[in-house]
PDB file of N, CA and C in Angstrom:
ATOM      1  N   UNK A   1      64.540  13.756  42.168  1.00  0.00           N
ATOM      2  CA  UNK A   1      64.797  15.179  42.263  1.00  0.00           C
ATOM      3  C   UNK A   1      66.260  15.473  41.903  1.00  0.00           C
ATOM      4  N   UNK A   2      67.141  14.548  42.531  1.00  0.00           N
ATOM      5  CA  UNK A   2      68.889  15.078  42.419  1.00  0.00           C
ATOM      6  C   UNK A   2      68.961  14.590  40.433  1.00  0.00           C
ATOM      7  N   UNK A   3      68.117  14.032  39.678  1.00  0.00           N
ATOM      8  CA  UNK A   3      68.544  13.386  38.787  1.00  0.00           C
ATOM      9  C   UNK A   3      67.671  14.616  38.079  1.00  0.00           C
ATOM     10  N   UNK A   4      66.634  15.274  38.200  1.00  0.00           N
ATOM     11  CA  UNK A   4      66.529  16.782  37.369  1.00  0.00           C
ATOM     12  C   UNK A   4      67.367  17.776  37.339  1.00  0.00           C
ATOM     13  N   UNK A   5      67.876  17.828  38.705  1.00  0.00           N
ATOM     14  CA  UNK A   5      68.578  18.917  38.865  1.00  0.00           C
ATOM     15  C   UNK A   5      70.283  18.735  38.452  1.00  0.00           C
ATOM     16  N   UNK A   6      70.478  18.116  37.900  1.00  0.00           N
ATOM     17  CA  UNK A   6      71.612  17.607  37.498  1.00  0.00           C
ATOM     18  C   UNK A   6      71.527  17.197  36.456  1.00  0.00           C
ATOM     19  N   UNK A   7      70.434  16.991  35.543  1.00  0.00           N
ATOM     20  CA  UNK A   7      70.077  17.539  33.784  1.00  0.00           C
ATOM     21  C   UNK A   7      69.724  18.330  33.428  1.00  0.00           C
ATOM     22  N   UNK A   8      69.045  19.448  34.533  1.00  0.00           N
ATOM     23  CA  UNK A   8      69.252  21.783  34.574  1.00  0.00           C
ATOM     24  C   UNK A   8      70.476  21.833  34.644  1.00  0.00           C
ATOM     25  N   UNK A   9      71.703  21.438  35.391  1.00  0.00           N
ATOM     26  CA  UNK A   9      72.816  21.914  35.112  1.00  0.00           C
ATOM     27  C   UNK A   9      73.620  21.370  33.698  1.00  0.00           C
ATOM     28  N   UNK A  10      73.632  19.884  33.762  1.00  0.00           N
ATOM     29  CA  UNK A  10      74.292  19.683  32.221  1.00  0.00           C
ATOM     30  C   UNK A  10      73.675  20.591  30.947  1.00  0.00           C
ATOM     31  N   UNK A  11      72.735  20.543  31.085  1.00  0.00           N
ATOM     32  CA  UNK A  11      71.757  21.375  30.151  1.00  0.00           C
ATOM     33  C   UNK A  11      72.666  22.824  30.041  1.00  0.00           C
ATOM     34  N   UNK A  12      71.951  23.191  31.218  1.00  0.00           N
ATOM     35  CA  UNK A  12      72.765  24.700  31.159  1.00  0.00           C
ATOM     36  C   UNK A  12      74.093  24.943  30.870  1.00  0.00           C
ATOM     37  N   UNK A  13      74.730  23.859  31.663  1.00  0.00           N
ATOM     38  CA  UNK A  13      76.720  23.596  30.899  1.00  0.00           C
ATOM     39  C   UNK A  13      76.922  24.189  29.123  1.00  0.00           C
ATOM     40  N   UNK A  14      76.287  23.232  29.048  1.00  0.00           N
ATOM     41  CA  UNK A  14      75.973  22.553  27.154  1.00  0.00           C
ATOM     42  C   UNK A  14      75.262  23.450  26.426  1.00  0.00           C
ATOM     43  N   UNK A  15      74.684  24.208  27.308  1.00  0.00           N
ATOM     44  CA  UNK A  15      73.625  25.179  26.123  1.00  0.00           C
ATOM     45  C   UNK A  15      74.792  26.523  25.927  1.00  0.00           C
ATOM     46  N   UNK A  16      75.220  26.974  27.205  1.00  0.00           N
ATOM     47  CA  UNK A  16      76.070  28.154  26.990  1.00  0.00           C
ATOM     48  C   UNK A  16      77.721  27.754  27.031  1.00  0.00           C
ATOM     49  N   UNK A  17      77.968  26.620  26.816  1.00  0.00           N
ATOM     50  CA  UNK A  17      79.257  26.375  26.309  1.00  0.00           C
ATOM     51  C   UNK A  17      79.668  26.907  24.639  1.00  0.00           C
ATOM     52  N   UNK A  18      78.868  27.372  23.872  1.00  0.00           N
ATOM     53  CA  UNK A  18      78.844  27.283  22.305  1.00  0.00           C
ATOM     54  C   UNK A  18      78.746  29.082  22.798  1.00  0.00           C
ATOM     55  N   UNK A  19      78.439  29.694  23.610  1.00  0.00           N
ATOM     56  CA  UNK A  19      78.107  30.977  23.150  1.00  0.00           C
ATOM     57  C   UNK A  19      80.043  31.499  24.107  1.00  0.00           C
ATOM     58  N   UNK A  20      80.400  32.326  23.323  1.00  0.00           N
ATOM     59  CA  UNK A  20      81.538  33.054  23.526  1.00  0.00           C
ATOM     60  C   UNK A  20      81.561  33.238  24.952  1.00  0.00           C
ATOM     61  N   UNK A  21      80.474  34.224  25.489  1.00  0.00           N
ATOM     62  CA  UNK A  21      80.554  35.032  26.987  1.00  0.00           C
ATOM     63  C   UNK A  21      79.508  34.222  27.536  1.00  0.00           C
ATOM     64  N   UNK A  22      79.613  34.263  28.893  1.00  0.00           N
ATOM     65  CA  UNK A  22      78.811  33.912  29.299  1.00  0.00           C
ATOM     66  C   UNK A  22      78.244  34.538  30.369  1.00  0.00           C
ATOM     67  N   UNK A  23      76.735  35.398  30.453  1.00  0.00           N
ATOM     68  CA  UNK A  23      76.695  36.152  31.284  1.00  0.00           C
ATOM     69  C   UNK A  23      76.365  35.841  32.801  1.00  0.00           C
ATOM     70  N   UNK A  24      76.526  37.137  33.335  1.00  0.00           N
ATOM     71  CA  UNK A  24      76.380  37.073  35.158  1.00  0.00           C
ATOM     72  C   UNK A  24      75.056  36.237  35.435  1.00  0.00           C
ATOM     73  N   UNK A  25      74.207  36.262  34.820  1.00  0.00           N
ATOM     74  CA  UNK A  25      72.707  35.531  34.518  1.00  0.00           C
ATOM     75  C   UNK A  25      72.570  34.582  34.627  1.00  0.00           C
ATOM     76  N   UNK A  26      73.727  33.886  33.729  1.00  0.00           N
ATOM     77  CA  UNK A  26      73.667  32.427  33.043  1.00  0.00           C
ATOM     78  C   UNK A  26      74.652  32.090  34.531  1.00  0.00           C
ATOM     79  N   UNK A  27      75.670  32.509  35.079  1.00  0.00           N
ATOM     80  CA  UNK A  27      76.732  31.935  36.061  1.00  0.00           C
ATOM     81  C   UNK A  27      75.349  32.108  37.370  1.00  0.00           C
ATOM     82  N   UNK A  28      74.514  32.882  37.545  1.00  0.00           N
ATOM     83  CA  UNK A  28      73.545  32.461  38.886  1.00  0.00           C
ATOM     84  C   UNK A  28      72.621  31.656  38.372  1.00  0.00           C
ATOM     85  N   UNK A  29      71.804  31.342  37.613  1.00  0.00           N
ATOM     86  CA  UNK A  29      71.537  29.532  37.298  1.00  0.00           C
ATOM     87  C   UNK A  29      72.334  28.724  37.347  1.00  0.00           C
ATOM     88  N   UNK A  30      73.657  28.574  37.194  1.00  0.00           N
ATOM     89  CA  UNK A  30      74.261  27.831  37.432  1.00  0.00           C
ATOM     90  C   UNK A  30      74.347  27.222  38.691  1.00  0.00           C
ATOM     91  N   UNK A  31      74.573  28.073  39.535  1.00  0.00           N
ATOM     92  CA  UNK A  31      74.848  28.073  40.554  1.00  0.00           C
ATOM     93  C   UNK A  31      73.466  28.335  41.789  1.00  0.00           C
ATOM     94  N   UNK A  32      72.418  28.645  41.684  1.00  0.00           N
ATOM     95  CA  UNK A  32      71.232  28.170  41.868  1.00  0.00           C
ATOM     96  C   UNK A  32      70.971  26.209  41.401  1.00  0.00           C
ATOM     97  N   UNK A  33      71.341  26.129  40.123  1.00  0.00           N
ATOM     98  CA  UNK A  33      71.146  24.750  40.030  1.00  0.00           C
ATOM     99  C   UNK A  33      71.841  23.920  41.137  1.00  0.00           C
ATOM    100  N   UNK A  34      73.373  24.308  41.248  1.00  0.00           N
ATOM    101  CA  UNK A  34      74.221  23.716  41.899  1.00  0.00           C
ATOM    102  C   UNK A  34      73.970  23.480  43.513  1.00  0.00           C
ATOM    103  N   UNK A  35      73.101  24.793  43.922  1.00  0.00           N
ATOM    104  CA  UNK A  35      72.759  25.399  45.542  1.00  0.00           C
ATOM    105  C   UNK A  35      71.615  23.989  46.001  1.00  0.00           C
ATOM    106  N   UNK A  36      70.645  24.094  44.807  1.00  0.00           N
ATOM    107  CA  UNK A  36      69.584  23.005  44.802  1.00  0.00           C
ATOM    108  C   UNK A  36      70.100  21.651  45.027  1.00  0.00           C
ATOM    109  N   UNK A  37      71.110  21.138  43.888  1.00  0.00           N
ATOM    110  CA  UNK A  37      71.403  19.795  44.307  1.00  0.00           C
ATOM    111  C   UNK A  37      72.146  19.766  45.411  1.00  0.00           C
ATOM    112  N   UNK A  38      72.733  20.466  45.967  1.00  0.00           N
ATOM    113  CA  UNK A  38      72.903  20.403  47.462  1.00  0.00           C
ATOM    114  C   UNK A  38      72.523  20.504  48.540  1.00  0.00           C
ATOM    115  N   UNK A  39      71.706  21.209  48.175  1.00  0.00           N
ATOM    116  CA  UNK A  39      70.049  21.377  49.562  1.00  0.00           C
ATOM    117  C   UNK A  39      69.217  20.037  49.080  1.00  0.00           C
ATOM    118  N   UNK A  40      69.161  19.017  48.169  1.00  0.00           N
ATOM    119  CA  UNK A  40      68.276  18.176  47.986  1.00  0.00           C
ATOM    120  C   UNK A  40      69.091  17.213  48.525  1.00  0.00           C
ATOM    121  N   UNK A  41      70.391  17.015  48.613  1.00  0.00           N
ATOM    122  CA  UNK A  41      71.137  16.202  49.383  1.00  0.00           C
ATOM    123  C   UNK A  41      71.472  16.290  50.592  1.00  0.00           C
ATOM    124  N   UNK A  42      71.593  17.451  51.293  1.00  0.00           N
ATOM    125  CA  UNK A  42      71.427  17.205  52.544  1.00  0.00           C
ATOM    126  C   UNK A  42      70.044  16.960  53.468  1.00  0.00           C
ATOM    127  N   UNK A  43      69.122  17.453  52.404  1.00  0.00           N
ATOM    128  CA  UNK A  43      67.651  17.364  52.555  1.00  0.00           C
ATOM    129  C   UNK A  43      67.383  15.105  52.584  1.00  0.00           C
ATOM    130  N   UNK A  44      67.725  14.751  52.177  1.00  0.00           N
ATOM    131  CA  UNK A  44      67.938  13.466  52.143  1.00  0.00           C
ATOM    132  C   UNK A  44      68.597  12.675  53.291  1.00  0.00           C
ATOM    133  N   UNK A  45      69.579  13.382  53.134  1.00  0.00           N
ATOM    134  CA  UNK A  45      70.797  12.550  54.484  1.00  0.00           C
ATOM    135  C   UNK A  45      69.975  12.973  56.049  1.00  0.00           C
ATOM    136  N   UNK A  46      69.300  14.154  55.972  1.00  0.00           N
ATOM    137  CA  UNK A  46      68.344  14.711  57.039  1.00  0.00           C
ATOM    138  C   UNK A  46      67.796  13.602  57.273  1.00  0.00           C
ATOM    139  N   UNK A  47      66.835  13.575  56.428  1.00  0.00           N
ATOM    140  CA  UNK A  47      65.526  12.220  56.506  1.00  0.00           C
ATOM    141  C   UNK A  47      66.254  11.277  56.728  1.00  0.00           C
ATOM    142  N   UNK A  48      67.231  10.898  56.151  1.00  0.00           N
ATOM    143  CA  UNK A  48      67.916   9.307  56.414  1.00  0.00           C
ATOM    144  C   UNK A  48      68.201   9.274  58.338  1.00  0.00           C
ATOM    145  N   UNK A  49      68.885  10.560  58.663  1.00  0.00           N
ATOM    146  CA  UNK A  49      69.340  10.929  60.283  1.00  0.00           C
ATOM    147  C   UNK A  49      68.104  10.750  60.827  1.00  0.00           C
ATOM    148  N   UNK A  50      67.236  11.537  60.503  1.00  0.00           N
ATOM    149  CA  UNK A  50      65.855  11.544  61.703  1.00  0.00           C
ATOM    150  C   UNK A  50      65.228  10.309  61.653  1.00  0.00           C
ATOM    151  N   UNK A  51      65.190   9.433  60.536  1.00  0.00           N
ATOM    152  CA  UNK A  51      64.376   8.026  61.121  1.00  0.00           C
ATOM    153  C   UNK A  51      65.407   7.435  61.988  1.00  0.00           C
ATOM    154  N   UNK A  52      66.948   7.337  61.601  1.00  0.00           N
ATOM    155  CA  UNK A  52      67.371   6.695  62.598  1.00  0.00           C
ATOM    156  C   UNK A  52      67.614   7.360  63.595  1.00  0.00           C
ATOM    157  N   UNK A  53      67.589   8.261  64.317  1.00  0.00           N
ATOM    158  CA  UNK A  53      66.834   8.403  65.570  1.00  0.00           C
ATOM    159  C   UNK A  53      66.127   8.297  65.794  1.00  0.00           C
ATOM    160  N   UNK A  54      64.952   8.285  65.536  1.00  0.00           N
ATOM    161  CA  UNK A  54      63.479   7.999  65.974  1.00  0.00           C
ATOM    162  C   UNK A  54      63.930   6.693  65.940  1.00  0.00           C
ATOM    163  N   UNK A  55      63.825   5.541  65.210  1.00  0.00           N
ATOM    164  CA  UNK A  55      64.277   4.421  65.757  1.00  0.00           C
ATOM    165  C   UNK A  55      65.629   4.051  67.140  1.00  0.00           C
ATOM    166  N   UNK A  56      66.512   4.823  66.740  1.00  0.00           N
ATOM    167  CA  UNK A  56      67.059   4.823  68.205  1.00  0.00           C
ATOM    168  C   UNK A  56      66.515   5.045  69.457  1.00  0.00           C
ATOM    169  N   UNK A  57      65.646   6.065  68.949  1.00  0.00           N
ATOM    170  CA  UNK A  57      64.620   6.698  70.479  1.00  0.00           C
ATOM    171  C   UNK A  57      64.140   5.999  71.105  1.00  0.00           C
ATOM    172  N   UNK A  58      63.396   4.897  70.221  1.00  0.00           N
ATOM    173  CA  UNK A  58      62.788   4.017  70.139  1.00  0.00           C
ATOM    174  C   UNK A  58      63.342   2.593  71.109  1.00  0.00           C
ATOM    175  N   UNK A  59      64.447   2.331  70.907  1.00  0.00           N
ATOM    176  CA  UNK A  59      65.414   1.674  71.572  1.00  0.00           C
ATOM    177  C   UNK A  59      65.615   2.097  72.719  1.00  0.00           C
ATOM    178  N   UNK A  60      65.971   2.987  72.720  1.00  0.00           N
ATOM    179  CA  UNK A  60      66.308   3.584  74.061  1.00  0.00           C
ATOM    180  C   UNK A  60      65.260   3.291  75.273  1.00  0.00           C
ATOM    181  N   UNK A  61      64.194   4.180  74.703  1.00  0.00           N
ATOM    182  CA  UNK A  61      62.931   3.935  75.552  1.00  0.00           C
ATOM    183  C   UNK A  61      62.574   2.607  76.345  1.00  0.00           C
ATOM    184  N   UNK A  62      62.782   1.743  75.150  1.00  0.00           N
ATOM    185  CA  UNK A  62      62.206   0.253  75.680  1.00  0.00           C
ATOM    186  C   UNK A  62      63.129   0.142  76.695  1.00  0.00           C
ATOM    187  N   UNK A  63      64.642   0.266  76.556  1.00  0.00           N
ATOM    188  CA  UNK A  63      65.428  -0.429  77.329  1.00  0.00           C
ATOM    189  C   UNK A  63      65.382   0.547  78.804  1.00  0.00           C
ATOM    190  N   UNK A  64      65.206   1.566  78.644  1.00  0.00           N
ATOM    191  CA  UNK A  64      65.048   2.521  80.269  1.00  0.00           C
ATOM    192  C   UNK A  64      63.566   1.656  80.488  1.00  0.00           C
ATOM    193  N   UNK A  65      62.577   1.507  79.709  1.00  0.00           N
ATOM    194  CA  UNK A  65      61.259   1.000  80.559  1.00  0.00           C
ATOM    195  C   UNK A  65      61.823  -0.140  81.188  1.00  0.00           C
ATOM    196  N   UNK A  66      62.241  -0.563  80.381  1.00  0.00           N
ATOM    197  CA  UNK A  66      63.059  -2.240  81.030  1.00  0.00           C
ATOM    198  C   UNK A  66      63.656  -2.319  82.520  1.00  0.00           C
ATOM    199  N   UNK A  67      64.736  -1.430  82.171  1.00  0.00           N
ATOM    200  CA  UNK A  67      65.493  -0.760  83.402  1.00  0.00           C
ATOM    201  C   UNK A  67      64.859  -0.137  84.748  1.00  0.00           C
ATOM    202  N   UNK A  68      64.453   0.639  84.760  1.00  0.00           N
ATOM    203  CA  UNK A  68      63.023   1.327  86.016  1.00  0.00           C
ATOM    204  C   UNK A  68      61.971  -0.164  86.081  1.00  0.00           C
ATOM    205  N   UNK A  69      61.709  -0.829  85.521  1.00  0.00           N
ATOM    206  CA  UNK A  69      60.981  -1.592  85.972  1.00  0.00           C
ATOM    207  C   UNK A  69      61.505  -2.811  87.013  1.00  0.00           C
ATOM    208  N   UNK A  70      62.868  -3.269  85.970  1.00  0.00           N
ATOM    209  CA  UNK A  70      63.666  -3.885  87.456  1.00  0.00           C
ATOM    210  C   UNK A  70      63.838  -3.253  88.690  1.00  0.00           C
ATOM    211  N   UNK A  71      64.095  -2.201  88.433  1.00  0.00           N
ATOM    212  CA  UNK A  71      64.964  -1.005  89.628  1.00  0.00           C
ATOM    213  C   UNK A  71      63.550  -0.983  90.467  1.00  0.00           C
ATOM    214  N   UNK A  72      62.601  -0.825  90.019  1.00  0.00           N
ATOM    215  CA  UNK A  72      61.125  -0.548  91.109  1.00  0.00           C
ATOM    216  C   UNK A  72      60.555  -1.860  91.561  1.00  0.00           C
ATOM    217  N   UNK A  73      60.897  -2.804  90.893  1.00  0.00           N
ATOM    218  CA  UNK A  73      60.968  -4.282  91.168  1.00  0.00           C
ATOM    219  C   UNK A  73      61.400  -3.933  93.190  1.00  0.00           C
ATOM    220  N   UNK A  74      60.241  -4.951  93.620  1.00  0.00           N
ATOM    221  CA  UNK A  74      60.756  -5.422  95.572  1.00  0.00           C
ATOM    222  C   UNK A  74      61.664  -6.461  95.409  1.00  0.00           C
ATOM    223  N   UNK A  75      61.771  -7.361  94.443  1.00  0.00           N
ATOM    224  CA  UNK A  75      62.632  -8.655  94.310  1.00  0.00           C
ATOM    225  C   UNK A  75      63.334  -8.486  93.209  1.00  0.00           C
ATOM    226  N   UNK A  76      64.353  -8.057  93.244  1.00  0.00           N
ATOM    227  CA  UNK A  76      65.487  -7.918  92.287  1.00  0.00           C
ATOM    228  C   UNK A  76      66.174  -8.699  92.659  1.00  0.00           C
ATOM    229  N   UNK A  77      66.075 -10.133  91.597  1.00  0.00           N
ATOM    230  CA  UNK A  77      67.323 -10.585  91.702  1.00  0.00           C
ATOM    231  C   UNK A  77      68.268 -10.705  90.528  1.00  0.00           C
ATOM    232  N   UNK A  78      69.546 -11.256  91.318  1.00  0.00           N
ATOM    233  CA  UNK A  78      70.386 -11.028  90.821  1.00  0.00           C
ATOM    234  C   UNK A  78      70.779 -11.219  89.052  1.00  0.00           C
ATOM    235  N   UNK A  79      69.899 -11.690  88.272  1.00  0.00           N
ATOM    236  CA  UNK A  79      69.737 -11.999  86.889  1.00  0.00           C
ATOM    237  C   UNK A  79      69.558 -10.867  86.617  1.00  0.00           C
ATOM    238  N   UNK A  80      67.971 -10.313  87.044  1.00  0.00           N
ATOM    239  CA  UNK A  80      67.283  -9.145  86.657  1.00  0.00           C
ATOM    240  C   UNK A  80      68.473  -7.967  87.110  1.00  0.00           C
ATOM    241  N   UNK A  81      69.427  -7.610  87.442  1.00  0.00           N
ATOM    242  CA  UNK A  81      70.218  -6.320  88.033  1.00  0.00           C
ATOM    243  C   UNK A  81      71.020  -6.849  86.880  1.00  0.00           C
ATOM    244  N   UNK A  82      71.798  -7.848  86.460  1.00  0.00           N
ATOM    245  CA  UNK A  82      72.713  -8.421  85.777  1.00  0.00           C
ATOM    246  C   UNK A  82      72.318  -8.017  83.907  1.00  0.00           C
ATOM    247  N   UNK A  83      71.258  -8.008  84.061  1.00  0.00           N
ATOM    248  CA  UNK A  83      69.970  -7.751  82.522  1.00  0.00           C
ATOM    249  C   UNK A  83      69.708  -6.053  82.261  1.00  0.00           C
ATOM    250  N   UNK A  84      69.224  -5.599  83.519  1.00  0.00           N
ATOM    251  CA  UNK A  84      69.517  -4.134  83.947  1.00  0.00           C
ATOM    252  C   UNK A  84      71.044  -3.414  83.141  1.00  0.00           C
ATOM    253  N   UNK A  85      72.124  -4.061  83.767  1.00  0.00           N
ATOM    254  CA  UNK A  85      73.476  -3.394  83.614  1.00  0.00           C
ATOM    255  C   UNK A  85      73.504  -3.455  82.180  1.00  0.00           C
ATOM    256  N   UNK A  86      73.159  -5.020  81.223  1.00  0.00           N
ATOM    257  CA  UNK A  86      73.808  -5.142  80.429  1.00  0.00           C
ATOM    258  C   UNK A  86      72.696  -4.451  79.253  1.00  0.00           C
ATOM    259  N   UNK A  87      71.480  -3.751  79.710  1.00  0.00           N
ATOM    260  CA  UNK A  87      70.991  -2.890  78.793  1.00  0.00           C
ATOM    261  C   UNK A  87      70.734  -1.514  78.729  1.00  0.00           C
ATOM    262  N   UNK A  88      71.678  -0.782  80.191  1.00  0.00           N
ATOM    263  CA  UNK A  88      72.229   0.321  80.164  1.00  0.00           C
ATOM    264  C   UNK A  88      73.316   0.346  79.751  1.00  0.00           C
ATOM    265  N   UNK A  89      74.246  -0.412  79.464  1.00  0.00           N
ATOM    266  CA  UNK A  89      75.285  -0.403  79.055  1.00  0.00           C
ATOM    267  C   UNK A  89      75.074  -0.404  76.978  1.00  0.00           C
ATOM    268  N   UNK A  90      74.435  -0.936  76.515  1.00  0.00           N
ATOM    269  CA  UNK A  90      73.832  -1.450  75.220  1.00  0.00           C
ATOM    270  C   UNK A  90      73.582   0.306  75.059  1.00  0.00           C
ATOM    271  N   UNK A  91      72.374   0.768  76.320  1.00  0.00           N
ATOM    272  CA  UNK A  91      71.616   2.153  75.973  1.00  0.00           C
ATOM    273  C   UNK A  91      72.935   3.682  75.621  1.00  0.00           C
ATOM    274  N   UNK A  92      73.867   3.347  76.575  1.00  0.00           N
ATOM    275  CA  UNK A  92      74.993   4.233  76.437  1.00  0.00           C
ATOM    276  C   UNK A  92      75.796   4.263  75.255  1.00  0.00           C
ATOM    277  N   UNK A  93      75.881   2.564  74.766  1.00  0.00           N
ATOM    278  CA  UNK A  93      76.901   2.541  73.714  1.00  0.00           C
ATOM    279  C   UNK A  93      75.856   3.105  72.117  1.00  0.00           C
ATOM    280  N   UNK A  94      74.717   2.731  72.080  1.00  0.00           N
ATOM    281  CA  UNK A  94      73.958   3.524  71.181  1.00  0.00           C
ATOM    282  C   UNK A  94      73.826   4.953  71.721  1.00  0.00           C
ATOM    283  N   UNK A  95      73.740   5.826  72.162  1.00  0.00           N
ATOM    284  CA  UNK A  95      73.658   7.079  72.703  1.00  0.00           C
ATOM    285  C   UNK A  95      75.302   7.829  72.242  1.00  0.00           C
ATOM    286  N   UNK A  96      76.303   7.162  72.388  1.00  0.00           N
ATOM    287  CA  UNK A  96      77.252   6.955  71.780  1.00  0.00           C
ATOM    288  C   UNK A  96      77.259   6.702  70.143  1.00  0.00           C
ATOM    289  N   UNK A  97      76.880   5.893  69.407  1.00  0.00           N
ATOM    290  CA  UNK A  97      76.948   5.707  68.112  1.00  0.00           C
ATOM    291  C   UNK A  97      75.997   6.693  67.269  1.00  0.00           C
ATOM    292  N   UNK A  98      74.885   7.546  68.277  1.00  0.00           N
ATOM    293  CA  UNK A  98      74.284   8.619  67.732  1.00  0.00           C
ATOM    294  C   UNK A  98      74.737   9.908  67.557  1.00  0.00           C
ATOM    295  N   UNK A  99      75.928  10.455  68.752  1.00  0.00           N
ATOM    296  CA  UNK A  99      76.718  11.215  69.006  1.00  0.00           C
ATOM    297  C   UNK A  99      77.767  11.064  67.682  1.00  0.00           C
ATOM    298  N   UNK A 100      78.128  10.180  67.244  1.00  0.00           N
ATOM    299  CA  UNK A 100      79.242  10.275  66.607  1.00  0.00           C
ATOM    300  C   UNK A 100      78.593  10.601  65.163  1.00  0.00           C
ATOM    301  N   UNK A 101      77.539   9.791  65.004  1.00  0.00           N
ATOM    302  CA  UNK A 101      77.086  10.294  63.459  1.00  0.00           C
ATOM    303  C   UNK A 101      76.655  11.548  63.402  1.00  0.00           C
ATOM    304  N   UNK A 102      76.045  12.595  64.431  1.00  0.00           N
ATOM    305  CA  UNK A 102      75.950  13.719  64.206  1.00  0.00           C
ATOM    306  C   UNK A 102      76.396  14.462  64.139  1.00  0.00           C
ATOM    307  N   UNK A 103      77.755  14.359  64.671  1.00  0.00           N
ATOM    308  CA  UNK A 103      79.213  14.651  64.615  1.00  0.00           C
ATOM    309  C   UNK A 103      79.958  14.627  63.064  1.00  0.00           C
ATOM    310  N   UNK A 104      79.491  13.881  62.883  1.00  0.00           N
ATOM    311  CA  UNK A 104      80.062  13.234  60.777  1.00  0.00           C
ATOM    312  C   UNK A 104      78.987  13.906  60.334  1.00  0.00           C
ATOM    313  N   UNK A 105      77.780  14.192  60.024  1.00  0.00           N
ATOM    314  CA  UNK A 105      77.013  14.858  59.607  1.00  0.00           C
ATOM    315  C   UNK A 105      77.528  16.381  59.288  1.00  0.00           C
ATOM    316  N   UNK A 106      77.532  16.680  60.715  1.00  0.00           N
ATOM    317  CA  UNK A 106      77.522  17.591  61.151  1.00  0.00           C
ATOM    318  C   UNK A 106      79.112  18.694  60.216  1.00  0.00           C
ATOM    319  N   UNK A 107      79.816  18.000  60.315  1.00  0.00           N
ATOM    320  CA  UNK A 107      81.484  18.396  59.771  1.00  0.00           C
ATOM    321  C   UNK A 107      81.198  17.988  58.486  1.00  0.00           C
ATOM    322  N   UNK A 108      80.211  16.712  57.362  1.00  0.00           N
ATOM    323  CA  UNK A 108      80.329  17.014  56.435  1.00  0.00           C
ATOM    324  C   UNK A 108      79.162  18.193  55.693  1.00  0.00           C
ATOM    325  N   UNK A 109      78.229  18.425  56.600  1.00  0.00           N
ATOM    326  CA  UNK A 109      77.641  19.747  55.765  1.00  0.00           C
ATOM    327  C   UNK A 109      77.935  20.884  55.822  1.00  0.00           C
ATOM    328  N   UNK A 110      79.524  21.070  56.509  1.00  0.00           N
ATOM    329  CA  UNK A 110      79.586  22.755  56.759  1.00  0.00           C
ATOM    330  C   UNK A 110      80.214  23.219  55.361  1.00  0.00           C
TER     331      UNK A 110
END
């Protein structure tokens, strides 16, 4: 898709480069072309964001099932609390690394 829409604009460059004026017409295709390859790119980086969350989600989940299951555990020992910490701690620091990319996302599509 980004590789059509970016041979509508060379096209269009190249076709009305030879004509003297160039009208108000020809400058909103342009710029329609231009609107497109940028909605097809953030349209992309979208999809790229939402699987990796859904795979993060994904992560997450397991490791809270993990977690509540020790915690509801009658015999917690001390391994299992020790396994607990060190995959709430794992769950925070990804919860963290999701925060920040949406953050970079976020500041580069404005």
């Amino acid at each position: 898709m980004k590789k059509i829409i970016a041979i509508i604009i060379i096209i269009t460059f190249f076709w009305h480069r030879g004509n003297a004026q160039t009208t108000k017409c020809d400058s909103l295709r342009l710029g329609l072309s231009e609107s497109l390859l940028k909605l097809d790119s953030v349209t992309v980086a979208n999809v790229a964001l939402s699987t990796q969350l859904r795979d993060l989600n994904k992560e997450i989940e397991i490791s809270k099932n993990e977690i509540l299951a020790i915690i509801k555990s009658k015999e917690e020992t001390t391994k299992q609390l020790m396994k607990s910490h060190k995959l709430l701690v794992d769950q925070i620091e990804m919860i963290q690394k999701l925060e920040a990319e949406v953050k970079r996302l976020s500041k580069k599509n404005q």
